[in-house]
Protein backbone atom coordinates (compact mmCIF):
# COMPACT_ATOMS: atom_id res chain seq x y z
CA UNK A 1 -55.43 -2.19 53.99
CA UNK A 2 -55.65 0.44 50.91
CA UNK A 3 -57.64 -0.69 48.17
CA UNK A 4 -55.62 -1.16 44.89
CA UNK A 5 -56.78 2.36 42.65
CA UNK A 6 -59.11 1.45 39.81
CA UNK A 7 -57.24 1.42 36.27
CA UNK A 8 -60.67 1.08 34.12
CA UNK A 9 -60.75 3.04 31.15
CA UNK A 10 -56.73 3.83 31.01
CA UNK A 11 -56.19 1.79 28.10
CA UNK A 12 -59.28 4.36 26.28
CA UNK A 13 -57.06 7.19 26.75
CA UNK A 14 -54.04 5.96 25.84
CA UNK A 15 -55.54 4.56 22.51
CA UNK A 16 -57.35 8.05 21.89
CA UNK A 17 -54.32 9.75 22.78
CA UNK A 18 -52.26 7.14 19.85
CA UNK A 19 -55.09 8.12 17.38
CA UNK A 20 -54.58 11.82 17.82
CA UNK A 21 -50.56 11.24 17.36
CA UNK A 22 -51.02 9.08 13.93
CA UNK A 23 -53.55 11.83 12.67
CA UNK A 24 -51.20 14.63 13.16
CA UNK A 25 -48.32 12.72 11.69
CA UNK A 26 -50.09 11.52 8.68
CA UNK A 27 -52.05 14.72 8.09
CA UNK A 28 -48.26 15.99 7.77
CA UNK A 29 -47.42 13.26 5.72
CA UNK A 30 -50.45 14.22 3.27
CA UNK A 31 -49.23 17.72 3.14
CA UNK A 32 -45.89 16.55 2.07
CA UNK A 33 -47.09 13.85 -0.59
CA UNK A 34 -49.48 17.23 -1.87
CA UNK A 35 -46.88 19.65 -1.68
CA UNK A 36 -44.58 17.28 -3.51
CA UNK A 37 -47.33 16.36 -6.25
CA UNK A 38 -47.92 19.79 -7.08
CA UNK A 39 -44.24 20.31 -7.24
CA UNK A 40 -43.59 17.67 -10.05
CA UNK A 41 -46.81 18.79 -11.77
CA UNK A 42 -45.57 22.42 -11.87
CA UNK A 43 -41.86 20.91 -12.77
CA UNK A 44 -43.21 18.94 -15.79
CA UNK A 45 -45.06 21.72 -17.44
CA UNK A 46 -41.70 23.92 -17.69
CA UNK A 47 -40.09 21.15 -19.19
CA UNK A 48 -43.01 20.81 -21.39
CA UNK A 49 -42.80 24.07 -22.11
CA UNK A 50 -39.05 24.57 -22.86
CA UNK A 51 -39.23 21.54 -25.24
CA UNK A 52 -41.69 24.11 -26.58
CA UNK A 53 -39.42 27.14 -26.68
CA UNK A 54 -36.40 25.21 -27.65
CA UNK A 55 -38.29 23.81 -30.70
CA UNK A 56 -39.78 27.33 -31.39
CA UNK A 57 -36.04 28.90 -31.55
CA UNK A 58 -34.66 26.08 -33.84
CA UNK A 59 -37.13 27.04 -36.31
CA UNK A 60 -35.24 30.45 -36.62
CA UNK A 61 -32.25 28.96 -36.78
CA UNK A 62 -32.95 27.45 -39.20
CA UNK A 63 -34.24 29.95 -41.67
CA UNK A 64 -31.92 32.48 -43.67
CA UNK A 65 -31.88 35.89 -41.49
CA UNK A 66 -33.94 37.98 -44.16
CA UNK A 67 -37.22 35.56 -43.41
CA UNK A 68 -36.99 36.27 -39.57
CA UNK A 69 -39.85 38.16 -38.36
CA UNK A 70 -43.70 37.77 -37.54
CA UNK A 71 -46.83 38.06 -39.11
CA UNK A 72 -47.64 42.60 -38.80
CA UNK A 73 -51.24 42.20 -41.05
CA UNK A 74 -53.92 44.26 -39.78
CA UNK A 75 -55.99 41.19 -38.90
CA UNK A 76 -52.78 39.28 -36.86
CA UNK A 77 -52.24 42.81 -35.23
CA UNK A 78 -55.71 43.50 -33.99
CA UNK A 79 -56.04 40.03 -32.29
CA UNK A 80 -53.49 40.08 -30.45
CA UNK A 81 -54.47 40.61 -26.62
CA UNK A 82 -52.80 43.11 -24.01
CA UNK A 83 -50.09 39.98 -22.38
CA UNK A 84 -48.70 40.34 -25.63
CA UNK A 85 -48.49 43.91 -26.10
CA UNK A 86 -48.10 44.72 -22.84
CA UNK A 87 -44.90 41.82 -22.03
CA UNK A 88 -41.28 43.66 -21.86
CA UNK A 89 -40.40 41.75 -24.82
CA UNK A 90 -42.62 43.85 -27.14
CA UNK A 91 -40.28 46.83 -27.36
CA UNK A 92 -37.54 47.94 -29.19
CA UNK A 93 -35.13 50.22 -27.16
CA UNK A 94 -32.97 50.74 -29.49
CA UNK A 95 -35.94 52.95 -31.14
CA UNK A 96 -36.94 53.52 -28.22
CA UNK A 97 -40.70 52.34 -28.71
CA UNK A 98 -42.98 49.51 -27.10
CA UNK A 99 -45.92 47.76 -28.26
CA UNK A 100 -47.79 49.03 -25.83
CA UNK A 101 -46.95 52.93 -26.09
CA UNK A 102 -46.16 52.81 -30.55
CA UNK A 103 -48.21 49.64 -31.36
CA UNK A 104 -47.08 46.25 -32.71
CA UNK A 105 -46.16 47.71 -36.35
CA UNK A 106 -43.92 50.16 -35.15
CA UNK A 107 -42.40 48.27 -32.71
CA UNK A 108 -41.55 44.54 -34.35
CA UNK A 109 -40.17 43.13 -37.64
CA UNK A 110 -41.85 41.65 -40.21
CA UNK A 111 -39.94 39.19 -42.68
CA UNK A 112 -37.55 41.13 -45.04
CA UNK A 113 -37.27 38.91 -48.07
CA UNK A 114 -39.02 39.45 -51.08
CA UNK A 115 -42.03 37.87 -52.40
CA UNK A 116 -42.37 34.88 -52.25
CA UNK A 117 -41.17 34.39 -48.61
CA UNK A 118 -44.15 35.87 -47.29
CA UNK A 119 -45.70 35.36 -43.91
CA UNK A 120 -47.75 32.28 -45.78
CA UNK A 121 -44.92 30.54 -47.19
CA UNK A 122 -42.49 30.47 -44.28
CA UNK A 123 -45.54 29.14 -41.92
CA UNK A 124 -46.33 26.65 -44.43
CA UNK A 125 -42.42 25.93 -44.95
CA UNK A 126 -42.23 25.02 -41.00
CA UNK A 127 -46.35 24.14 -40.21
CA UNK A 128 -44.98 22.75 -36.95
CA UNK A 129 -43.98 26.22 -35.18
CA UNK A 130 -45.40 28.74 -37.58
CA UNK A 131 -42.63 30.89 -36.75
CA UNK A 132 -44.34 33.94 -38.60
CA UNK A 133 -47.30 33.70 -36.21
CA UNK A 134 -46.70 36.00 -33.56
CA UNK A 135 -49.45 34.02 -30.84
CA UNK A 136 -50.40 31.23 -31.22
CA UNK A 137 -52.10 27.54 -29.08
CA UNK A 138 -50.67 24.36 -28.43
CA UNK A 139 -53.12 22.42 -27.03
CA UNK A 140 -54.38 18.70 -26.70
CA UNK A 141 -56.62 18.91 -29.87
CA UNK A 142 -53.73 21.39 -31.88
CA UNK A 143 -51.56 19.74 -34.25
CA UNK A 144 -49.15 19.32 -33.03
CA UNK A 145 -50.59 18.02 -30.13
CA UNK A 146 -49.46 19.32 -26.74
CA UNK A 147 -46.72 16.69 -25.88
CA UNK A 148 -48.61 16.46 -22.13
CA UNK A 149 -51.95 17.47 -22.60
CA UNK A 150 -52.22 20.76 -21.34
CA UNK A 151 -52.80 24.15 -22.80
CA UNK A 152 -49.82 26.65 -23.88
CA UNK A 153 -49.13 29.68 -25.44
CA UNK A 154 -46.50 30.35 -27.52
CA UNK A 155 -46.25 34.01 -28.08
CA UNK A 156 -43.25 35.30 -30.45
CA UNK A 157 -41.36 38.67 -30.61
CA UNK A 158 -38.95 39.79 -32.97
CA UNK A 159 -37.74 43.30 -33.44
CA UNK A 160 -34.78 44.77 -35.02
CA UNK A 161 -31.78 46.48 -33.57
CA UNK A 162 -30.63 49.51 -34.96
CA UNK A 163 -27.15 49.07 -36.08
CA UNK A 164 -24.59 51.07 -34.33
CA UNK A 165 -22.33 53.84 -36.60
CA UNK A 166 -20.81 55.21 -34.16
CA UNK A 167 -17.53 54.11 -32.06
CA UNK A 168 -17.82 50.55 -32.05
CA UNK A 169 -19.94 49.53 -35.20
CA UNK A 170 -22.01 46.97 -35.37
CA UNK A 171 -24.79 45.91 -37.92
CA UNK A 172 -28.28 46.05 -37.84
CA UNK A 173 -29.50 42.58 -35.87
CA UNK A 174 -33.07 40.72 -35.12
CA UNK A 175 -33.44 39.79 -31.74
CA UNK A 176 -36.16 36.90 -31.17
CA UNK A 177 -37.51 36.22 -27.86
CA UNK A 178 -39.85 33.34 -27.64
CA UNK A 179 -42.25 33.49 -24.23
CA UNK A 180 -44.25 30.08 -23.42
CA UNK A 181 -47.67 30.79 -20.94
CA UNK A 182 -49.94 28.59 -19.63
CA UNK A 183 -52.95 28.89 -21.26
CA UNK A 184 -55.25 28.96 -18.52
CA UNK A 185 -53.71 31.80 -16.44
CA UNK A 186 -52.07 34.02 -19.16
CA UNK A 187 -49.79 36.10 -16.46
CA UNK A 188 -48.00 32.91 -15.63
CA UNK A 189 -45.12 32.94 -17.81
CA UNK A 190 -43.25 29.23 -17.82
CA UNK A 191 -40.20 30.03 -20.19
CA UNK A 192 -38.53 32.77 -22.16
CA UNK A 193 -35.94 32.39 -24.46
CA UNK A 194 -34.02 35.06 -26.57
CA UNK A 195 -31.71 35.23 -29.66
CA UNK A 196 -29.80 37.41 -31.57
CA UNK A 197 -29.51 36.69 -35.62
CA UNK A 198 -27.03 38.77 -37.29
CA UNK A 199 -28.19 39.46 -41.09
CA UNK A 200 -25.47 36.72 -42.40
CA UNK A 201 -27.82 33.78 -40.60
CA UNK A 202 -28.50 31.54 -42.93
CA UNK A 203 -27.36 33.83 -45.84
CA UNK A 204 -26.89 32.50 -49.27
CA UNK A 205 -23.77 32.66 -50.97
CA UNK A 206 -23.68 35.35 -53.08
CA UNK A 207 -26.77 37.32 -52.18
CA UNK A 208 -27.24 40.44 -50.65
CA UNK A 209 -28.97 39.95 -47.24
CA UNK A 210 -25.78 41.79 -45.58
C-alpha cells in the first residue's frame, strides 16, 4: 500500500505566499494614497495662489489708469533678483527692450500721476497688495497672512505699450501681468495673470489722463 505523501509545512507557504500578495497590493495602495496627497497639496497651493493673483489684479482695477505702475527707485530696482528680471514678462516689445538686456527702468512703467500719487501713497492707499511694489512676500508671519501657511511671491510687471499711429490706431495702453512663485523654489511659477488698462480706466470726469 502507498503511504499517503506528507503535507507538513504547506499551510507555511501558502501563508508566506498571502503575505507577499497583501504587501505588493498595499505597497501599491501607499503609492496611490502618496501620489494622490501630493496631488491635492500641489492643487491647493495654485488655488492659494490665484486667490493671490486675482486679489493682486483687482487692486488695479481698481485704481484710475494714470496710478498704474510699480515702484522704479534705485533702491526697489537694485533688489530685485534675476527671476524677476530675467521672467518673459519683464519686457516691452513694443520698444523692443527687456529687463534683462535694457534694465528694469527702461523697460517698465512707473505711476504717471502727479504728486501726490506717488509710489508711497498708492501702497498705503491699498496696504493689502501694495500694488506699486514690484516683489514682494506673502508669508505665514506677513500681513496679510498667507491664507494657507506657506510662502509666496508675488512679483508684478507693468509696462507700457506704445500706441499705434499708423493703420489701425490705437492708444498708448499698460499691460499688467501679475506672476505668483513659491517661495521656496523661485523657478516654480504657480499662476500668471495679465491685463490690459487703457488710459480711460478709472479716469475722472473731466481730467486729462486720455
Amino acid at each position: 500500500m502507498t503511504p499517503i505523501r506528507s503535507e507538513r509545512g504547506f499551510l507555511m507557504v501558502e501563508l508566506l505566499m498571502a503575505i507577499v500578495v497583501m504587501t505588493i497590493a498595499l505597497t501599491a495602495l501607499l503609492v496611490v494614497f502618496s501620489t494622490g496627497l501630493v496631488t491635492m497639496r500641489n492643487a491647493g497651493q495654485v488655488t492659494t495662489a490665484t486667490l493671490l493673483a486675482d486679489a493682486q489684479m483687482e487692486t488695479f482695477r481698481a485704481m484710475t489708469s494714470r496710478d498704474i505702475g510699480i515702484d522704479l527707485t534705485s533702491g526697489t530696482v537694485a533688489a530685485l533678483d534675476s527671476t524677476y528680471t530675467n521672467d518673459p514678462a519683464c519686457a516691452n516689445a513694443t520698444i523692443s527692450k527687456t529687463c534683462a538686456a535694457n534694465g528694469v527702468v527702461a523697460t517698465e512703467q512707473g505711476a504717471t500721476g502727479a504728486s501726490p500719487h506717488t509710489c508711497t501713497t498708492i501702497d498705503g492707499w491699498y496696504p493689502n497688495t501694495l500694488p506699486c511694489t514690484p516683489s514682494r512676500l506673502v508669508t505665514a508671519s506677513t500681513s496679510p497672512a498667507s491664507p494657507d501657511g506657506r510662502s509666496y511671491r508675488i512679483d508684478t510687471y507693468v509696462i507700457m505699450r506704445a500706441a499705434v499711429t499708423t493703420g489701425t490706431f490705437q492708444r498708448a495702453e499698460k499691460q499688467v501681468t501679475i506672476v505668483v512663485r513659491d517661495a521656496n523654489a523661485l523657478s516654480h511659477v504657480l499662476v500668471r495673470e495679465t491685463s490690459i488698462f487703457d488710459c480711460s480706466t478709472g479716469i475722472t470726469p473731466g481730467s486729462t489722463d486720455c
